[in-house]
Protein backbone atom coordinates (compact mmCIF):
# COMPACT_ATOMS: atom_id res chain seq x y z
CA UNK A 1 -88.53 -24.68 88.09
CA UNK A 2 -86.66 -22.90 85.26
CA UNK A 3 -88.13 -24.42 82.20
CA UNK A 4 -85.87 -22.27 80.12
CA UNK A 5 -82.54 -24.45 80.30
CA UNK A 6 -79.38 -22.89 80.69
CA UNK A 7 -78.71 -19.74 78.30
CA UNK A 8 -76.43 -21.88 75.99
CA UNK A 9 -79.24 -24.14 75.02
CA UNK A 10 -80.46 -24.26 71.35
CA UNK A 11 -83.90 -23.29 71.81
CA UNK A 12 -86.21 -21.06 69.36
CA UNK A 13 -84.50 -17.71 69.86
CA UNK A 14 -81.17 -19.32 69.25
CA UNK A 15 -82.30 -21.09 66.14
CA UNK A 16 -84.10 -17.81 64.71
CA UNK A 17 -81.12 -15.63 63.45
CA UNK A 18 -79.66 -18.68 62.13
CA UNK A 19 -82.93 -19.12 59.94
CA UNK A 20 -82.69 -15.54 59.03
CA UNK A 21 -79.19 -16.13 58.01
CA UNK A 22 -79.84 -19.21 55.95
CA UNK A 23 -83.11 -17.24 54.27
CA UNK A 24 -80.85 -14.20 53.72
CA UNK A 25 -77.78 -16.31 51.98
CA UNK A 26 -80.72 -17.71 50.00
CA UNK A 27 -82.54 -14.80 48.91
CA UNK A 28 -78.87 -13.44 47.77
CA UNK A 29 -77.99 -16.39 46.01
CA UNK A 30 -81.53 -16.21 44.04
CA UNK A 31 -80.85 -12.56 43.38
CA UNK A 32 -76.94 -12.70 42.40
CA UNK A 33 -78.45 -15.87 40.36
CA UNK A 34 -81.25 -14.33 38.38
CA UNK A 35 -79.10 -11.10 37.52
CA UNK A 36 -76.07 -12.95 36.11
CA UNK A 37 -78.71 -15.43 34.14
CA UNK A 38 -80.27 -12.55 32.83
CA UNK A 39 -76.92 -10.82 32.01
CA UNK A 40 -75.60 -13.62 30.24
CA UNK A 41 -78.31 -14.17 28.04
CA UNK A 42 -78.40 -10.58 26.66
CA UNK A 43 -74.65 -10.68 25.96
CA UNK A 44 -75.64 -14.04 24.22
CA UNK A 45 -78.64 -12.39 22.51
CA UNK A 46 -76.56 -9.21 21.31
CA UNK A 47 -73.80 -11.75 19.84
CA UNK A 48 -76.37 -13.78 18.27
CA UNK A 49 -78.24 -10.53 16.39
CA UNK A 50 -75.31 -9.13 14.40
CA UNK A 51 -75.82 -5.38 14.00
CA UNK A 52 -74.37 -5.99 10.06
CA UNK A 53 -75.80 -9.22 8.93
CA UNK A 54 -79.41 -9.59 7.85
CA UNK A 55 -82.36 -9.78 10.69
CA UNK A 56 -82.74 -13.75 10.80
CA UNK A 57 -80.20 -15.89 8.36
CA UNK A 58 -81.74 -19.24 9.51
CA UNK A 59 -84.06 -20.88 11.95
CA UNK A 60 -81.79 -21.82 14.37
CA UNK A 61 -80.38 -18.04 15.24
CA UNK A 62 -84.25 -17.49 15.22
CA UNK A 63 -84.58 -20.38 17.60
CA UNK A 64 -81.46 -19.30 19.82
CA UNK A 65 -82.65 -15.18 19.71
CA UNK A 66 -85.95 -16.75 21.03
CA UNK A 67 -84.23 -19.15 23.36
CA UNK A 68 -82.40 -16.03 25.44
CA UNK A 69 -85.14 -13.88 25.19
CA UNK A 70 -87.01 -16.82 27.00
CA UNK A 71 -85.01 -17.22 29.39
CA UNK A 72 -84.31 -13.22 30.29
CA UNK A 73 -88.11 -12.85 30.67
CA UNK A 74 -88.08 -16.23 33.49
CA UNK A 75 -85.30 -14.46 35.18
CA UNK A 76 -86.89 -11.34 35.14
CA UNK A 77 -90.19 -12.68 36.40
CA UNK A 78 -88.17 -14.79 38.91
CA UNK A 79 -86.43 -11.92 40.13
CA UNK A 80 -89.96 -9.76 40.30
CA UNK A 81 -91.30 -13.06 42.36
CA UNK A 82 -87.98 -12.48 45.09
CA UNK A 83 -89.10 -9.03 45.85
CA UNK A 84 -92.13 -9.29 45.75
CA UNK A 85 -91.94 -12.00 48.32
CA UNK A 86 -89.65 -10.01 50.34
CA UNK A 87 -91.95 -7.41 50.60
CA UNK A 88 -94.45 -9.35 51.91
CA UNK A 89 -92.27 -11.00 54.48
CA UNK A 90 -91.15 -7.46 55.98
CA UNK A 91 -94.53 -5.96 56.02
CA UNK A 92 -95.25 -8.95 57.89
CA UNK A 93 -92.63 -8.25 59.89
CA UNK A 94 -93.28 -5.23 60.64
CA UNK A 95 -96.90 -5.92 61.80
CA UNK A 96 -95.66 -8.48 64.00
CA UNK A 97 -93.39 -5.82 65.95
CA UNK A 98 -96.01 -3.34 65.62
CA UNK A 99 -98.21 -5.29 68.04
């Protein structure tokens, strides 16, 4: 008896690339995410610090120079996480083939 149905079915080898592409879409989305978040907040952080005016006028450009530094440092840190976890995922990978 052919337990394996009949080649069109949508078993686990059919659903695995489809996974991969979901996880990949994802993984880009994160990346193209984190790099525009941090990109955006050091064009904010540059217009916020004028080269000509005094270092801090009040507490709220201190507040908003803190603010985007914040949030470059989560992005950062969030993008370190991504390939970090993608390098763990192919290594694992790769042992799995390997055996």
């Amino acid at each position: 008896m052919n337990k394996g149905g009949g080649g069109g079915g949508s078993g686990p080898t059919q659903q695995r690339p489809l996974l991969q592409l979901k996880s990949r879409r994802t993984l880009m989305q994160r990346v193209e995410t984190d790099i525009a978040n941090i990109v955006d907040n050091f064009s904010q952080l540059v217009n916020v610090a004028r080269a000509n005016d005094p270092p801090v006028r009040n507490t709220q450009e201190t507040f908003m120079m803190e603010m985007r530094a914040s949030r470059m440092v989560q992005a950062a840190d969030s993008l370190l996480k991504l390939v970090s976890e993608v390098t763990t995922n192919s290594n694992f990978l790769w042992i799995c083939i390997s055996q």
